[in-house]
Protein backbone atom coordinates (compact mmCIF):
# COMPACT_ATOMS: atom_id res chain seq x y z
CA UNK A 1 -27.13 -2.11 12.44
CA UNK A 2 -25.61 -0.69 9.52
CA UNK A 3 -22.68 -1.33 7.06
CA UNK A 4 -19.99 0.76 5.84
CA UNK A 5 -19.18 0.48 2.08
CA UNK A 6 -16.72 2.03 0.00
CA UNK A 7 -16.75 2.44 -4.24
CA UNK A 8 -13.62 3.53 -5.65
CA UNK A 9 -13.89 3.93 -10.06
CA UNK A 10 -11.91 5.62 -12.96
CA UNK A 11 -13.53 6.18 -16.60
CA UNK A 12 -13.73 8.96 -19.14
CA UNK A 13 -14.36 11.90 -18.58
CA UNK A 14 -18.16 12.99 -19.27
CA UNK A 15 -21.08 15.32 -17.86
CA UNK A 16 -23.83 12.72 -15.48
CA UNK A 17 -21.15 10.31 -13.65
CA UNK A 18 -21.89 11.88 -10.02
CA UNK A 19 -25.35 11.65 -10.67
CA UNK A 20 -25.38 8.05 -11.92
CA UNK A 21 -23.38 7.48 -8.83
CA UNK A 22 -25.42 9.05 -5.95
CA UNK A 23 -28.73 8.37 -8.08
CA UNK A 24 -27.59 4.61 -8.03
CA UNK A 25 -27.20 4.76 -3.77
CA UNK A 26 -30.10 6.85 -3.30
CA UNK A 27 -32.31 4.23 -4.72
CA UNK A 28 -30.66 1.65 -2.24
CA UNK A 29 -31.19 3.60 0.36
CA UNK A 30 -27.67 4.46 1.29
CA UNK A 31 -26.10 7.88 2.67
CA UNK A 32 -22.98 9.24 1.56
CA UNK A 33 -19.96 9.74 4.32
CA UNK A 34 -17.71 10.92 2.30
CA UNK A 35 -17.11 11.53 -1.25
CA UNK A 36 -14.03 12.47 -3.07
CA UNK A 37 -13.27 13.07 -6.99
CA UNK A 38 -10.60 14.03 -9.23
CA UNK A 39 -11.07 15.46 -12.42
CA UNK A 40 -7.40 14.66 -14.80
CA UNK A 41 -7.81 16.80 -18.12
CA UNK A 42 -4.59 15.86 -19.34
CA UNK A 43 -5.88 12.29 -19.71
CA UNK A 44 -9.44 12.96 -19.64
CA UNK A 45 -9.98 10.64 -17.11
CA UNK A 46 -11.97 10.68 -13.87
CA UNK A 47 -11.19 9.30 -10.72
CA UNK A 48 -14.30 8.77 -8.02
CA UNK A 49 -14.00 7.11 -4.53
CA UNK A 50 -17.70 7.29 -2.16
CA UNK A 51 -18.05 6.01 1.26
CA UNK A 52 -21.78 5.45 2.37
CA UNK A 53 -23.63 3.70 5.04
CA UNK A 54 -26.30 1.10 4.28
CA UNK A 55 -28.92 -0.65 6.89
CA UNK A 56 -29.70 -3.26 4.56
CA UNK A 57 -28.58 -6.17 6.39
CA UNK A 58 -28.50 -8.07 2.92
CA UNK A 59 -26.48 -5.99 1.15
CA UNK A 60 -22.49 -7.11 0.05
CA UNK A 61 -19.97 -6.51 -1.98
CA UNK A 62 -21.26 -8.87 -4.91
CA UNK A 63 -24.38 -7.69 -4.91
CA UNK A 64 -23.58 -4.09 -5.17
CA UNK A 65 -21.01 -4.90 -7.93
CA UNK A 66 -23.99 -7.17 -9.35
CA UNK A 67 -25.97 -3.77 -9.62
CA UNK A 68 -23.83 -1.68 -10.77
CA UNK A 69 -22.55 -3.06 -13.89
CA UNK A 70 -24.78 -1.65 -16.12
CA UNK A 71 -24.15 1.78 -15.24
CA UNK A 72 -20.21 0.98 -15.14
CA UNK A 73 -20.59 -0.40 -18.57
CA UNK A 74 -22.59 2.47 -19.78
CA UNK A 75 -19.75 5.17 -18.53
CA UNK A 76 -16.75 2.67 -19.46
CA UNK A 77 -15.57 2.54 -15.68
CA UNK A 78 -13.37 0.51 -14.23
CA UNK A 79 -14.95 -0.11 -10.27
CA UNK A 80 -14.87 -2.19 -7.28
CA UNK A 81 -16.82 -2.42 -4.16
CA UNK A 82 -15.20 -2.82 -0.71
CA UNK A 83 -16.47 -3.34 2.82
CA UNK A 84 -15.08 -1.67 5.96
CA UNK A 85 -13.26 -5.00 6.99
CA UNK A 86 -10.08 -4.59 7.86
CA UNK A 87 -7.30 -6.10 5.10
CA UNK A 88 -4.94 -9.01 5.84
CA UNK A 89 -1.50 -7.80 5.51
CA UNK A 90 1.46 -9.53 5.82
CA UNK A 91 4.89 -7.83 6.81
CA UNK A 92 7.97 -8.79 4.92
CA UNK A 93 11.49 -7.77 6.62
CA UNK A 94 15.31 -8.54 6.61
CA UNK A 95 17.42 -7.46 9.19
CA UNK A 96 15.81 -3.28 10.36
CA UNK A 97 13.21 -3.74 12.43
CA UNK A 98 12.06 0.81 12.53
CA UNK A 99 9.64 -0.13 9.96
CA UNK A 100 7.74 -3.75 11.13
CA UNK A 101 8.05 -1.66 15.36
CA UNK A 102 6.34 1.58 13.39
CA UNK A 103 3.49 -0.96 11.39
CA UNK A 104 3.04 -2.89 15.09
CA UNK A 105 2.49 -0.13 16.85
CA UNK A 106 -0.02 1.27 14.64
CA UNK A 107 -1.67 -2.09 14.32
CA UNK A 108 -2.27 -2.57 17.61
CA UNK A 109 -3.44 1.33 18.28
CA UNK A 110 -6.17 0.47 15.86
CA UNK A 111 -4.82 3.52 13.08
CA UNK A 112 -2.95 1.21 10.91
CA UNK A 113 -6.47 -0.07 9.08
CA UNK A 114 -4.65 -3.35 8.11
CA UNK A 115 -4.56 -6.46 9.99
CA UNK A 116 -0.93 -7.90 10.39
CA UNK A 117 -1.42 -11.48 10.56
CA UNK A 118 2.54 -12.29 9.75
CA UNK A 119 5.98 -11.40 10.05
CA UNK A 120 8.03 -13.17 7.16
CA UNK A 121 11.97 -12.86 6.89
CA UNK A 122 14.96 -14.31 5.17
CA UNK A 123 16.46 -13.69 8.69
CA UNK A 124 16.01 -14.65 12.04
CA UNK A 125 16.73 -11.30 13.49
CA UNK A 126 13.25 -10.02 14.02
CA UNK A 127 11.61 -13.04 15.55
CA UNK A 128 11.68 -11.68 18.88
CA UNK A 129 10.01 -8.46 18.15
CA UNK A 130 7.03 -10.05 16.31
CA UNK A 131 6.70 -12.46 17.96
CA UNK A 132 6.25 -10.14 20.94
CA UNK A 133 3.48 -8.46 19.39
CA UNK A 134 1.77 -11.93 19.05
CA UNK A 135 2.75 -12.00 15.72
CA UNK A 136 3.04 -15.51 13.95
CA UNK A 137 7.30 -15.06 12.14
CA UNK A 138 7.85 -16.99 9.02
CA UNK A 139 11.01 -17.80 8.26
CA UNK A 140 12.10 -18.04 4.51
CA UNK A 141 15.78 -18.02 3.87
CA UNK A 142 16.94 -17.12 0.20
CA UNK A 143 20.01 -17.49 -1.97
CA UNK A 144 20.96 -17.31 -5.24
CA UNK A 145 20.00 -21.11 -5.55
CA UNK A 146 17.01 -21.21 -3.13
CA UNK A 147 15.47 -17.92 -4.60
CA UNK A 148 12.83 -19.60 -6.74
CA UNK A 149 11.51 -22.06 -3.59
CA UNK A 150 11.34 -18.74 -1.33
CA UNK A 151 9.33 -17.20 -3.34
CA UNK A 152 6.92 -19.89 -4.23
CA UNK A 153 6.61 -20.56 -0.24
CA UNK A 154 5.91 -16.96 0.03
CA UNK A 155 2.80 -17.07 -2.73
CA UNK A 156 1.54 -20.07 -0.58
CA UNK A 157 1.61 -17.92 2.70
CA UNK A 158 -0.35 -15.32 1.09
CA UNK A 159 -2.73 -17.85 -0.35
CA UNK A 160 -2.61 -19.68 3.06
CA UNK A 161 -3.20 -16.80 5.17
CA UNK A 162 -5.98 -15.34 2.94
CA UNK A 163 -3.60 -12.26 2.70
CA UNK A 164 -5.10 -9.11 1.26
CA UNK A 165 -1.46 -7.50 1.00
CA UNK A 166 2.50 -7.96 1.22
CA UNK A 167 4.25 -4.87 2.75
CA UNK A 168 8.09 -4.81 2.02
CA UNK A 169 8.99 -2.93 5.52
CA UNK A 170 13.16 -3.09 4.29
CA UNK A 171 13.12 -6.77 2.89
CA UNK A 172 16.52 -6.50 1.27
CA UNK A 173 15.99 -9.15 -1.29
CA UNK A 174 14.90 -8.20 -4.74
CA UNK A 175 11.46 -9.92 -5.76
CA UNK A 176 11.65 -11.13 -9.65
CA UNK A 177 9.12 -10.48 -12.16
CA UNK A 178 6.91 -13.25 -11.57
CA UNK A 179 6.43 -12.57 -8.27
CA UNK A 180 6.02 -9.30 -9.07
CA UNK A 181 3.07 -9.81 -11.58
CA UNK A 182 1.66 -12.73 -9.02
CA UNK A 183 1.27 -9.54 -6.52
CA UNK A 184 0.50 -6.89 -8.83
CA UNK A 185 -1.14 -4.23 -6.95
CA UNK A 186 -0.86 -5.53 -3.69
CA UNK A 187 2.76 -5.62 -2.72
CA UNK A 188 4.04 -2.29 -0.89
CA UNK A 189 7.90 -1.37 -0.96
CA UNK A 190 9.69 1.17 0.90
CA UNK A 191 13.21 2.85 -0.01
CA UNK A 192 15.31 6.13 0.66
CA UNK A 193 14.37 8.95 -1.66
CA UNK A 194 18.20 8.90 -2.69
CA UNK A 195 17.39 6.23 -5.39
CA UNK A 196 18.33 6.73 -8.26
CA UNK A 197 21.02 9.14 -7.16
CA UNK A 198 22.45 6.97 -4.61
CA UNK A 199 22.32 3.57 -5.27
CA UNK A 200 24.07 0.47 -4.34
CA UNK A 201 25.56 -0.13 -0.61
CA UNK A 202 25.47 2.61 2.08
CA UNK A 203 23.41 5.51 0.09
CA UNK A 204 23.31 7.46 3.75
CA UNK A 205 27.24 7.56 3.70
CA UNK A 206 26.56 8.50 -0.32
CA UNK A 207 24.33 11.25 0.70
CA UNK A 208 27.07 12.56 3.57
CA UNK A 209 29.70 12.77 0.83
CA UNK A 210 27.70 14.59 -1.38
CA UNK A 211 26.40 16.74 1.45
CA UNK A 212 22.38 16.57 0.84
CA UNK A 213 20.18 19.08 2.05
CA UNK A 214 16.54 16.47 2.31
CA UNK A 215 16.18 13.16 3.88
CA UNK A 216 13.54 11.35 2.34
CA UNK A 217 11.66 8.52 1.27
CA UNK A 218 9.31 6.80 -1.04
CA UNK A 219 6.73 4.54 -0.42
CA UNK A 220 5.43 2.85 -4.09
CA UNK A 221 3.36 -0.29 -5.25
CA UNK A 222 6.27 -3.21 -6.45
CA UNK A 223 6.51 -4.01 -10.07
CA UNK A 224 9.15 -5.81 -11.78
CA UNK A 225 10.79 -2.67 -12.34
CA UNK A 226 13.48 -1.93 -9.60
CA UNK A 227 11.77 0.73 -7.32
CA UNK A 228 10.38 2.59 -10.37
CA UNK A 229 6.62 1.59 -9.19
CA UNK A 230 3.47 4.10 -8.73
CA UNK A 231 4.74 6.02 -5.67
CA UNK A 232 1.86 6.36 -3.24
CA UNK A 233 3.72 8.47 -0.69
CA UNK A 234 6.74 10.40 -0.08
CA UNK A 235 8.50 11.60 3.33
CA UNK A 236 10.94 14.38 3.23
CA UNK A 237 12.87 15.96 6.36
CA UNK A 238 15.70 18.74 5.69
CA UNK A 239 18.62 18.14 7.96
CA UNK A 240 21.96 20.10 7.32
CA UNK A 241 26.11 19.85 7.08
CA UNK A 242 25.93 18.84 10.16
CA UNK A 243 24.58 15.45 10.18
CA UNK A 244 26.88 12.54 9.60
CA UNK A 245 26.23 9.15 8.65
CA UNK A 246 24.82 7.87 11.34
CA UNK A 247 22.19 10.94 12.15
CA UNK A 248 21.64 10.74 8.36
CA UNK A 249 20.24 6.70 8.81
CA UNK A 250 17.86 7.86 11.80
CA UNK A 251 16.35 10.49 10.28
CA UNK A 252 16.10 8.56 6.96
CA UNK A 253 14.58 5.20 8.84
CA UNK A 254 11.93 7.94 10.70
CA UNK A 255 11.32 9.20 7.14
CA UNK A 256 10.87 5.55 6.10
CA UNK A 257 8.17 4.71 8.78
CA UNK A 258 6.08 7.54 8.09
CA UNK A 259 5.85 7.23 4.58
CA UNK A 260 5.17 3.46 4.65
CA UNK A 261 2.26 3.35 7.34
CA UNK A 262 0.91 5.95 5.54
CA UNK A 263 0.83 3.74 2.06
CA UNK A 264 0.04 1.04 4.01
CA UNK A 265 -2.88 3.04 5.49
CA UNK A 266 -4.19 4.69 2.38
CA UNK A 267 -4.56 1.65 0.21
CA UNK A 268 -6.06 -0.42 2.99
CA UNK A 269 -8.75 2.55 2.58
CA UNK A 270 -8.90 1.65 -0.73
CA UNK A 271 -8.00 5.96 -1.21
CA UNK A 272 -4.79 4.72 -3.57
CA UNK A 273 -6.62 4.58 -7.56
CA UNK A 274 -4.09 2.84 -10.05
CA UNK A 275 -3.23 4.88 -13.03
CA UNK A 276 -0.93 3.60 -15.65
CA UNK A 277 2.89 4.35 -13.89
CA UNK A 278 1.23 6.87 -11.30
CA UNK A 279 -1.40 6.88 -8.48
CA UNK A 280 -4.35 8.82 -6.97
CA UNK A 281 -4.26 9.04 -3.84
CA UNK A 282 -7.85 10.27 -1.89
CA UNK A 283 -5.65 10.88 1.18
């Protein structure tokens, strides 16, 4: 039987970091799937992510990372180790359900490569439809008052749950810096493309008035700057003069689905590298 790992890194640029890397496998005995690297020599940095195949029944995670330090050390890189298990994800929504019916159905056609284990909301509206899925629905209501105790109960869900990562599928409720640094790298958002140009309350009727062109949107990792994260994906769809409000929300939400379960896809493939306020993205 054998085991599927993945090892994503960034360091320096220098000459010898492939063959560190494949002469570190080889002598484990471990074949390469798939490799992918980016060279950035604006920054002199390179990025590195290697999936390979081991039969060695003994072999994790820890013991690979246990391994490889002194070669990470030796090229300055920043690594990690993953196994092919699939993450724990847990779906945060408010009121739109395109997104959380887009994630199910992926989920349960086995392309998602995420595990939905919960539906949380600060509404009741889409209990029925996760709870159809077999989903368990969590329901955390928030005010201006209450704010602080929802998001505390959220940290213990994704401490109770074992939760790898929190996708915002439309949660309309801003998180605030702490829980944005408690879920650094591991929270997903999801908004129209029209931000900043549109902001504030009905940005599709914004768009109509201004007569766009491109329907889009942005899928990024939350930080506590307002939808300013490291955008992972982006969706566009031209439409023309003659789409009105309403047409300009359904193509927008199908926009919004795509780019998210994408995101959501990527970084559960550990193919999303963190790079100061941008990604790379082994897609």
């Amino acid at each position: 039987m054998t085991k599927t790992f993945t090892l994503t890194l960034s360091c320096p640029q220098r000459p010898g970091i492939v063959h560190a890397v494949s002469s570190f496998l080889l002598s484990l005995h471990c074949d390469i799937a798939e490799h992918q690297q980016f060279d950035d020599p604006l920054n002199h940095a390179y990025f590195l992510r290697t999936s390979f195949v081991s039969a060695d029944e003994d072999l994790d995670v820890a013991g690979l990372s246990d391994r490889f330090a002194e070669i990470a050390d030796s090229f300055g890189m920043t690594f990690r180790f993953d196994d092919c298990e699939a993450p724990r994800v847990i779906v945060m929504v408010s009121k739109l359900g395109h997104c959380l019916n887009d994630l199910i159905f992926r989920w349960r056609a086995g392309t998602l490569g995420a595990d939905l284990v919960a539906v949380a909301s600060n509404h009741e509206v889409l209990r029925p439809m996760a709870e159809a899925a077999g989903l368990p629905f969590v329901h955390i209501p928030v005010t201006p008052d209450t704010k602080p105790r929802a998001e505390a109960a959220l940290l213990e869900l994704v401490d109770e749950l074992d939760a790898d990562l929190v996708v915002l599928a439309r949660y309309m409720q801003v998180l605030s810096d702490d829980a944005c640094r408690a879920l650094r790298g591991r929270a997903i958002n999801i908004h129209h493309s029209f931000l900043p140009g549109f902001k504030g309350a009905k940005p599709y009727h914004q768009a109509f008035d201004r007569g766009v062109k491109q329907v889009g949107a942005t899928a990024h990792y939350v930080t506590p700057d307002l939808d300013e994260g490291p955008i992972i994906e982006q969706e566009v769809i031209r439409i023309d003069h003659s789409f009105d409000p309403a047409r300009l929300a359904t193509v927008g939400q199908d926009a919004e689905a795509l780019a998210l379960s994408r995101a959501v896809r990527w970084h559960c493939e550990n193919r999303v590298l963190l790079h100061g306020h941008r990604t790379v993205v082994f897609s």
